[in-house]
C-alpha atoms as a PDB file:
ATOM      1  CA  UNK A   1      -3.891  14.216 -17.663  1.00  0.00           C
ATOM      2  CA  UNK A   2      -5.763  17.182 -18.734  1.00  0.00           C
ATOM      3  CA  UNK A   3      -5.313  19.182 -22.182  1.00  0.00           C
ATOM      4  CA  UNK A   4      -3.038  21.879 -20.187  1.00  0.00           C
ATOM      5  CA  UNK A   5      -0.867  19.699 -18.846  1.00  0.00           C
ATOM      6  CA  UNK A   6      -0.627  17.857 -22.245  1.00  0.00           C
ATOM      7  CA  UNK A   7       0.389  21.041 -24.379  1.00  0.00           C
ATOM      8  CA  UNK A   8       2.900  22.288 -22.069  1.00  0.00           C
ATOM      9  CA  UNK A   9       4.712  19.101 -21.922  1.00  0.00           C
ATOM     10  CA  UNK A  10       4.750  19.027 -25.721  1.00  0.00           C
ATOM     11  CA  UNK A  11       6.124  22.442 -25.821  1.00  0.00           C
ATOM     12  CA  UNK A  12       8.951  21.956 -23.495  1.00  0.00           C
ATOM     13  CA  UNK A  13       9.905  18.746 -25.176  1.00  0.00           C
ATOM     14  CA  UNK A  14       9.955  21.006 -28.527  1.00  0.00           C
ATOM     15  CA  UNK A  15      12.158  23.220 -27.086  1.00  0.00           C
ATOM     16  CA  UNK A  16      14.449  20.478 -25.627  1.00  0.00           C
ATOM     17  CA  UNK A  17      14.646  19.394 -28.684  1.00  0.00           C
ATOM     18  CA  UNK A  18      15.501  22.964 -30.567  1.00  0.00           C
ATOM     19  CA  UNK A  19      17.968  23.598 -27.458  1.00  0.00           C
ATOM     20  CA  UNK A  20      19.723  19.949 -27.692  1.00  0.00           C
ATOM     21  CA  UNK A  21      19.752  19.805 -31.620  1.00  0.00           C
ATOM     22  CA  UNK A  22      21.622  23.552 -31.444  1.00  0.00           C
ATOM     23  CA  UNK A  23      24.421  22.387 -29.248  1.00  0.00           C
ATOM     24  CA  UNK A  24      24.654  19.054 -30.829  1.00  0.00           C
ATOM     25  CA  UNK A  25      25.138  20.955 -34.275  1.00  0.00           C
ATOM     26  CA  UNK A  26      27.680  23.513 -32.991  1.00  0.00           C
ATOM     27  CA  UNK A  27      29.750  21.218 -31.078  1.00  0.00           C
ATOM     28  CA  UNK A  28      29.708  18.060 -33.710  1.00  0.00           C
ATOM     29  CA  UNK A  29      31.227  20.732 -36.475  1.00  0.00           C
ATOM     30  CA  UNK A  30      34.058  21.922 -33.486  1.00  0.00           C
ATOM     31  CA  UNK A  31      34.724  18.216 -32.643  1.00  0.00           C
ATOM     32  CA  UNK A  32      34.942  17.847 -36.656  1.00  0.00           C
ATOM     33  CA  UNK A  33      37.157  20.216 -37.438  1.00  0.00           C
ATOM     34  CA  UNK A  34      39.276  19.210 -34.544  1.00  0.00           C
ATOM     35  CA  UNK A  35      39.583  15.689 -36.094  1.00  0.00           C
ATOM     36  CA  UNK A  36      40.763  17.443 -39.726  1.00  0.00           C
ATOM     37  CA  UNK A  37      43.600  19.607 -37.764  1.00  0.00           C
ATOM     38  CA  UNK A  38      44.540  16.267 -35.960  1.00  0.00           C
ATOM     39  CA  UNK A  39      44.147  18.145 -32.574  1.00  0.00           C
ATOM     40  CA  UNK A  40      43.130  15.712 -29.376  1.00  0.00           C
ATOM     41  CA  UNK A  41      39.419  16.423 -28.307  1.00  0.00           C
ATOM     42  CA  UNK A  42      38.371  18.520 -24.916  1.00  0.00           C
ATOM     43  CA  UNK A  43      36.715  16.177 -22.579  1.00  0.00           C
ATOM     44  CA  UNK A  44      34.311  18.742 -22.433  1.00  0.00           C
ATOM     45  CA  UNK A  45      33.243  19.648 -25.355  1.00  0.00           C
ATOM     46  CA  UNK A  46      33.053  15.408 -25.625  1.00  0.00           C
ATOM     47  CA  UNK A  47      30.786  15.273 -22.721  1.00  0.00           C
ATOM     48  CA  UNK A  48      28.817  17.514 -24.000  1.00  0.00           C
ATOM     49  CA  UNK A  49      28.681  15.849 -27.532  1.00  0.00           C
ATOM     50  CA  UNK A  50      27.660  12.777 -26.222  1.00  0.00           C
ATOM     51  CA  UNK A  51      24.878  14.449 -24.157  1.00  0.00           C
ATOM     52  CA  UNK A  52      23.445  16.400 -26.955  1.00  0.00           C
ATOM     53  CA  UNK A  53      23.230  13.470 -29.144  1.00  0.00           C
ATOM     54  CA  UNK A  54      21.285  11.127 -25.987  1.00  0.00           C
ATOM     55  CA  UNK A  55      18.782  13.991 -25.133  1.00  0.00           C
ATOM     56  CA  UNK A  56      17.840  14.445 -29.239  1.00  0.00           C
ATOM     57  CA  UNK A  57      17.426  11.334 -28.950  1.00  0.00           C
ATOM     58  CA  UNK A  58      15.354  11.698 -25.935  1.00  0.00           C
ATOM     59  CA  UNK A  59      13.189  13.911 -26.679  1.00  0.00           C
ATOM     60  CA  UNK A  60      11.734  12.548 -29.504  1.00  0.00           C
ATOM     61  CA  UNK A  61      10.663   9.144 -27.917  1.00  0.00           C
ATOM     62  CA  UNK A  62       9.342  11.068 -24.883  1.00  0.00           C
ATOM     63  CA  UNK A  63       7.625  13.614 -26.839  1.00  0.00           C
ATOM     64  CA  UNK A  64       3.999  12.132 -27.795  1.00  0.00           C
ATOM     65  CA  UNK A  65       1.716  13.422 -24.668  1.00  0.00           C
ATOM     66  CA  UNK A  66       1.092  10.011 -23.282  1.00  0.00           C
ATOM     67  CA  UNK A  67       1.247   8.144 -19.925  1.00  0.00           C
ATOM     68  CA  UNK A  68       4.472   6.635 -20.988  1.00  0.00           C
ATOM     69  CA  UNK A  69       5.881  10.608 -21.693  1.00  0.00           C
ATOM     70  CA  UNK A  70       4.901  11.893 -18.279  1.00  0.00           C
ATOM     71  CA  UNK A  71       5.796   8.686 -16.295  1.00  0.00           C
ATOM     72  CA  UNK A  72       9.844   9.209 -17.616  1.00  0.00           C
ATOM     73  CA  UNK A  73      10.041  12.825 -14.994  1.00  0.00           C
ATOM     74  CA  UNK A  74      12.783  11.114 -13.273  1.00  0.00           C
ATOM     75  CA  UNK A  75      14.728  11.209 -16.032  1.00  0.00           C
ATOM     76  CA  UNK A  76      14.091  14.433 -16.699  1.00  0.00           C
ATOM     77  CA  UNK A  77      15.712  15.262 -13.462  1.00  0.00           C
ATOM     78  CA  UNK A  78      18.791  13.223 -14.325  1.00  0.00           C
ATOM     79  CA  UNK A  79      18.800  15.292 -17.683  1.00  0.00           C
ATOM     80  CA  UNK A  80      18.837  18.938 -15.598  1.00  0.00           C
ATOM     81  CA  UNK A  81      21.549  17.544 -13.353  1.00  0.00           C
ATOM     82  CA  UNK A  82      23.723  16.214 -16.567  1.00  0.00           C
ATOM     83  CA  UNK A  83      23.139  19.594 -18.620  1.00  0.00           C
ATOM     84  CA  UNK A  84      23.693  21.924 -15.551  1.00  0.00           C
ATOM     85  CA  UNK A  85      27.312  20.030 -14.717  1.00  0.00           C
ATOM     86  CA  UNK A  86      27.949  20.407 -18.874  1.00  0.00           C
ATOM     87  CA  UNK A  87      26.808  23.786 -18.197  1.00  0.00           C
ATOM     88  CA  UNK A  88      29.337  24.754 -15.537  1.00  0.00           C
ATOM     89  CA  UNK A  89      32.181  22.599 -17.494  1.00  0.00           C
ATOM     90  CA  UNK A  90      31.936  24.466 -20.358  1.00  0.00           C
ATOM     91  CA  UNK A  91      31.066  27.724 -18.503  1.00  0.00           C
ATOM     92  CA  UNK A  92      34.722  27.184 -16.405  1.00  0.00           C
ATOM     93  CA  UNK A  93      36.433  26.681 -19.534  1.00  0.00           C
ATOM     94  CA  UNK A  94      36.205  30.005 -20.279  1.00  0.00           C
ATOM     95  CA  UNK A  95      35.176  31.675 -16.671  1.00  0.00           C
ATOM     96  CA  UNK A  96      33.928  35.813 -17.184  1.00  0.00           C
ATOM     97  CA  UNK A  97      35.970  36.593 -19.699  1.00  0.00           C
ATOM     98  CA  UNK A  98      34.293  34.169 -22.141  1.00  0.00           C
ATOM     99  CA  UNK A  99      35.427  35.123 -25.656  1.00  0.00           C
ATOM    100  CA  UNK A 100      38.156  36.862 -23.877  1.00  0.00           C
ATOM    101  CA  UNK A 101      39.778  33.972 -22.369  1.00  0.00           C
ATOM    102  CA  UNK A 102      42.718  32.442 -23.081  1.00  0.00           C
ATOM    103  CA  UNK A 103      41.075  29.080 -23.618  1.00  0.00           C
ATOM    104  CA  UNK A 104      38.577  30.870 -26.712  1.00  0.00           C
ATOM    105  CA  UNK A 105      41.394  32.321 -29.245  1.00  0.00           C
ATOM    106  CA  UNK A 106      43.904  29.949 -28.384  1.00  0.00           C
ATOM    107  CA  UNK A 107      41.447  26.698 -29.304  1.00  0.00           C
ATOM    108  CA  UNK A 108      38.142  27.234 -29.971  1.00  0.00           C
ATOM    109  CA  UNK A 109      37.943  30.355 -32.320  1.00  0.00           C
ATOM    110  CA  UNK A 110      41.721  29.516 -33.429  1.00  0.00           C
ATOM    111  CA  UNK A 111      40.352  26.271 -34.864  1.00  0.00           C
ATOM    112  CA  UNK A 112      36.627  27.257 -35.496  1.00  0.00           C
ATOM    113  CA  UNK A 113      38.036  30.284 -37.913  1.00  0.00           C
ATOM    114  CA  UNK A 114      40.479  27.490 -39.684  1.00  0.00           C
ATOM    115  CA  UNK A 115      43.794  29.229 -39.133  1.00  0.00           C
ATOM    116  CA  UNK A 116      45.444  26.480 -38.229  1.00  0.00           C
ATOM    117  CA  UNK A 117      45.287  25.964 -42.026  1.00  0.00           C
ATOM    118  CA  UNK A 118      48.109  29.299 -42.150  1.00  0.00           C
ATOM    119  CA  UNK A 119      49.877  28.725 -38.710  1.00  0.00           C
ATOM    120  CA  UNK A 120      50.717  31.913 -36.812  1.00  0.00           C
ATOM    121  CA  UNK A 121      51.398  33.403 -33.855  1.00  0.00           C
ATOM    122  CA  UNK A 122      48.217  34.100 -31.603  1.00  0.00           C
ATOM    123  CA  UNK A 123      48.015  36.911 -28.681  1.00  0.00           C
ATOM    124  CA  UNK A 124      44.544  37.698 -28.093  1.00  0.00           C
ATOM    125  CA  UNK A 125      41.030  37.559 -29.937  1.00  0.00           C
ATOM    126  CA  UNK A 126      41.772  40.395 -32.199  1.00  0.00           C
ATOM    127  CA  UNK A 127      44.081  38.216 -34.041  1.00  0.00           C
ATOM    128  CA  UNK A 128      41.586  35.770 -34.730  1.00  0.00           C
ATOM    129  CA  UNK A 129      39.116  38.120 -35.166  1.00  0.00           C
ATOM    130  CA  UNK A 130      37.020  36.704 -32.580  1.00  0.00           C
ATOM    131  CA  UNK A 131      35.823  33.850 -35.182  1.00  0.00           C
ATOM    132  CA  UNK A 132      33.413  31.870 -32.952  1.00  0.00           C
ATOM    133  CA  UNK A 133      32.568  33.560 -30.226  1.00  0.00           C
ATOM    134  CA  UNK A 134      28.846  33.910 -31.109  1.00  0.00           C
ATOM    135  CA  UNK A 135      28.864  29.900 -31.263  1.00  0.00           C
ATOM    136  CA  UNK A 136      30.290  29.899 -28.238  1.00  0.00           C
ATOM    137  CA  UNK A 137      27.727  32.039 -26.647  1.00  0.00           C
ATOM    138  CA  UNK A 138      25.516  30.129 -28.193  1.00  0.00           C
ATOM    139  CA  UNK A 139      26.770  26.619 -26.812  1.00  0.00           C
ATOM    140  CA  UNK A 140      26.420  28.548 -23.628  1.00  0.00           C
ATOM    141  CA  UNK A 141      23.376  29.917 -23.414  1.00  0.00           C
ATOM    142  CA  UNK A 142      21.428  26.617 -24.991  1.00  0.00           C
ATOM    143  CA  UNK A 143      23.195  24.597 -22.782  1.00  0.00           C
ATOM    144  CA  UNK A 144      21.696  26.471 -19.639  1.00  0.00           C
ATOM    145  CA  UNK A 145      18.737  26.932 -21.207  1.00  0.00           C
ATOM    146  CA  UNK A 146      17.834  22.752 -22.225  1.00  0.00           C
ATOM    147  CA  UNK A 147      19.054  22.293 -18.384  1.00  0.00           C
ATOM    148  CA  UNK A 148      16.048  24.597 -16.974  1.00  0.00           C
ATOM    149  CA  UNK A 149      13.060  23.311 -19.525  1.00  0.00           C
ATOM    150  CA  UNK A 150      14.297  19.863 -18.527  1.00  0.00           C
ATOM    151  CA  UNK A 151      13.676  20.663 -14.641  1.00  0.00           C
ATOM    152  CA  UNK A 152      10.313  21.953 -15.738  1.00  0.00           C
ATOM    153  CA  UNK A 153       9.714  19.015 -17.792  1.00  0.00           C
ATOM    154  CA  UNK A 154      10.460  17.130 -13.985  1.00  0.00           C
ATOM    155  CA  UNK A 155       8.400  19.162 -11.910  1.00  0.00           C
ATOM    156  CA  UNK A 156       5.284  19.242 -14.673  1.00  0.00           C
ATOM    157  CA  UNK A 157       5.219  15.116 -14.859  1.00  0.00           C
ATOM    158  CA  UNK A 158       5.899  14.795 -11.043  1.00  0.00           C
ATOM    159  CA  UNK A 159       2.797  17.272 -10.519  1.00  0.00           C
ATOM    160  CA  UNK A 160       0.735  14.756 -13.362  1.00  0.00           C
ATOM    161  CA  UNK A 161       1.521  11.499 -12.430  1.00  0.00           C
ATOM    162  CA  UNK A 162       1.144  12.386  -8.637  1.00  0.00           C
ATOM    163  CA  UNK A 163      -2.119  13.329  -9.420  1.00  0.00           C
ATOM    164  CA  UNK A 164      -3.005  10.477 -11.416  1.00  0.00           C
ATOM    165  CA  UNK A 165      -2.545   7.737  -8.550  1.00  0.00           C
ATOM    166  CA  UNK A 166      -4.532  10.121  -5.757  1.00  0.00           C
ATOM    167  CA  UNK A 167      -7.320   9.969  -8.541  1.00  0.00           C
ATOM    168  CA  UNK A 168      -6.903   6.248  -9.231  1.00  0.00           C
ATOM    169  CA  UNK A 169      -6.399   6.181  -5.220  1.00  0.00           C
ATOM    170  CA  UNK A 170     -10.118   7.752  -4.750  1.00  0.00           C
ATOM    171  CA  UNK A 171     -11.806   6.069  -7.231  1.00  0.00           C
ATOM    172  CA  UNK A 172     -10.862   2.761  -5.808  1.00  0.00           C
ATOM    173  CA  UNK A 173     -11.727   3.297  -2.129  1.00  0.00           C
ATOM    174  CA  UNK A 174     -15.050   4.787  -3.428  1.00  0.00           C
ATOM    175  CA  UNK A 175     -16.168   1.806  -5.348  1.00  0.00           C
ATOM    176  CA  UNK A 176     -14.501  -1.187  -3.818  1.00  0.00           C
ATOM    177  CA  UNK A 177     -14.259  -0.128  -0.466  1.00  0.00           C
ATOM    178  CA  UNK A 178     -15.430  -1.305   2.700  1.00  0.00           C
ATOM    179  CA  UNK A 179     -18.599   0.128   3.296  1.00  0.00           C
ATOM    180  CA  UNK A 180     -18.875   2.238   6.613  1.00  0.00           C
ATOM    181  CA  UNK A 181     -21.682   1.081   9.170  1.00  0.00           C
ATOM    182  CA  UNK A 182     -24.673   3.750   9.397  1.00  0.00           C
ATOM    183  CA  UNK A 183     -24.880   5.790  12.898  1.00  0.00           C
ATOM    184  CA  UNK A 184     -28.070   4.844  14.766  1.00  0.00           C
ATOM    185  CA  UNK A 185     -31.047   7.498  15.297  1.00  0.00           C
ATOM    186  CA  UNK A 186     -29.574   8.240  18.437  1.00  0.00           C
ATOM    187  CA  UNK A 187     -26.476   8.616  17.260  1.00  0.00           C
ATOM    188  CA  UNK A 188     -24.607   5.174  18.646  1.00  0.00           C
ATOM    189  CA  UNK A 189     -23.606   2.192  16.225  1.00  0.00           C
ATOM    190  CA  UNK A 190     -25.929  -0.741  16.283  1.00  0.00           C
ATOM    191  CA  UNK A 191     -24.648  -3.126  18.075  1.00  0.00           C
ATOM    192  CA  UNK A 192     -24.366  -6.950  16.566  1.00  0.00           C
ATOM    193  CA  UNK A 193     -25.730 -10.052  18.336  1.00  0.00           C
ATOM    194  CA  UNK A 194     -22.605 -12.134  19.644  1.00  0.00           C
ATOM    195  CA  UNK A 195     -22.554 -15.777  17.069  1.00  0.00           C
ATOM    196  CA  UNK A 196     -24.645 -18.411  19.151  1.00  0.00           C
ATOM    197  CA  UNK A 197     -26.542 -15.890  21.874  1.00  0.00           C
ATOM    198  CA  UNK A 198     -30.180 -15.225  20.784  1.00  0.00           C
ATOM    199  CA  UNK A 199     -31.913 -12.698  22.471  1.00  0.00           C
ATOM    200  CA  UNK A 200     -35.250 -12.907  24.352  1.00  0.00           C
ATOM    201  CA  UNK A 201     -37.840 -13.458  22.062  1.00  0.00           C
ATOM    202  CA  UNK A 202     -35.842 -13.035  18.917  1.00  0.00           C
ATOM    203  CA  UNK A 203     -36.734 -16.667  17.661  1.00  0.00           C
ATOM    204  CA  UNK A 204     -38.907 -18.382  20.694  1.00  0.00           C
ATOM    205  CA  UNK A 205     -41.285 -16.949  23.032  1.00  0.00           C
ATOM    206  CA  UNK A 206     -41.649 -16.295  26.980  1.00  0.00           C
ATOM    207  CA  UNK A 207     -41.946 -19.441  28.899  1.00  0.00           C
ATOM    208  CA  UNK A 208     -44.677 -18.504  31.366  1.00  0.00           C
ATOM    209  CA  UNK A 209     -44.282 -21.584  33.707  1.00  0.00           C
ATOM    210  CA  UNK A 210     -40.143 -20.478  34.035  1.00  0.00           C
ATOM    211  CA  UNK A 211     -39.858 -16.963  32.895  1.00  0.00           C
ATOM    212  CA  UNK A 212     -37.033 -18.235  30.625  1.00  0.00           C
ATOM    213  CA  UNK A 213     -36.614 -17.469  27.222  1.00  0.00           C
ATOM    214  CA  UNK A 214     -36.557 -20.467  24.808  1.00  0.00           C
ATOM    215  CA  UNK A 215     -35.468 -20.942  22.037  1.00  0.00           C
ATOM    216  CA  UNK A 216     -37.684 -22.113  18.970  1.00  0.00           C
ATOM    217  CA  UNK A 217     -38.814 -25.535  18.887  1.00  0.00           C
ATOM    218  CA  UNK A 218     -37.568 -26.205  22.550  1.00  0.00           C
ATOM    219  CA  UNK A 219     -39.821 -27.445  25.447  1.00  0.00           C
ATOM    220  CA  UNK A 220     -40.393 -25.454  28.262  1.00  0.00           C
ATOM    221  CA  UNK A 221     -39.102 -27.086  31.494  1.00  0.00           C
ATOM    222  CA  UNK A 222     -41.197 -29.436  33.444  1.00  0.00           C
ATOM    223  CA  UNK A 223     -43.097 -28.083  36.624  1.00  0.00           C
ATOM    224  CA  UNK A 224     -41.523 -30.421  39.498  1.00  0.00           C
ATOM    225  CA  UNK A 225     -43.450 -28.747  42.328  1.00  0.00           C
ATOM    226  CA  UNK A 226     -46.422 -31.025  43.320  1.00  0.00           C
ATOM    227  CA  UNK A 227     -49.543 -28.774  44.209  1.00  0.00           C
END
């Protein structure tokens, strides 16, 4: 793990962190406010609650640039793949016509602006005054945004540990492995005696009475030819 790799996976878990900590804020005061007009909670904007508050959470444990950090990238990837179907939830909620929609004035800015306080008829944004819409955006746009810095987070401690093991890998083999057999002169591998054959004249001499080799300490064979 080198000093690059260390800073750049500090400042994507910072802004995880800013990113996650945004939507968490906006959507805990929607979900709040819901709860004081006694209105039932989206499922959506729940899901997305509840993943705000476990990335926050996160993030700051993974955050130190150590081993530990860079050895959680698969959950990073489950993080991307969480945020990105929040992402789309939220995003179909509203479809193009974001603080257009029917789904904006009628529930989120209705209730973010607090007139359900002075209940009255609703046919558009301009009656609400488009009160939220910028926090909507925002939920949005931070939602998207924690999704892609989480898939970088993925791909940066993939790339690290990946790295790690090949070096680990190489270091091993060099010191503790077997060591290869030196080519000859002439370019063929020595060859190794067979266990039990001794070759002429590696440990007795020539028997001149036989021509056979002996072995050391053995007696040549008697001559049985009578002269």
């Amino acid at each position: 793990m080198g000093t690059t790799s260390k800073v750049c996976h500090v400042i994507l878990r910072v802004w995880e962190l800013i990113c996650s900590v945004i939507v968490l804020g906006l959507v805990a005061h929607f979900v709040h406010i819901l709860n004081d007009a006694g209105v039932s909670n989206d499922s959506r904007v729940v899901y997305t609650l509840v993943l705000a508050s476990i990335s926050t959470l996160y993030t700051l444990v993974f955050m130190p640039p150590l081993h530990y950090a860079f050895l959680a990238f698969p959950a990073d990837f489950v993080l991307f793949v969480a945020w990105m179907v929040a992402f789309g939830l939220l995003a179909n909620r509203t479809g193009g016509d974001t603080c257009g929609s029917y789904w904006y004035w009628s529930y989120w800015g209705y209730y973010w602006g607090g007139w359900w306080t002075n209940p009255f008829n609703v046919f558009g944004p301009n009656d609400i005054r488009w009160t939220g819409c910028s926090q909507w955006r925002s939920v949005l746009a931070f939602s998207f945004l924690v999704s892609i810095t989480y898939l970088l987070s993925f791909i940066l401690g993939a790339i690290v540990i990946t790295n790690h093991y090949k070096r680990d890998k190489h270091a091993t083999n060099g010191t503790h492995g077997p060591i290869a057999s030196q080519p000859s002169r002439f370019g063929r591998q020595p060859e190794v005696a067979q266990a039990g054959y001794q070759q002429p004249g590696a440990t007795g001499g020539y028997n001149p009475a036989g021509g056979y080799p002996t072995a050391a300490g053995a007696q040549p064979p008697a001559n049985t030819m009578n002269v």
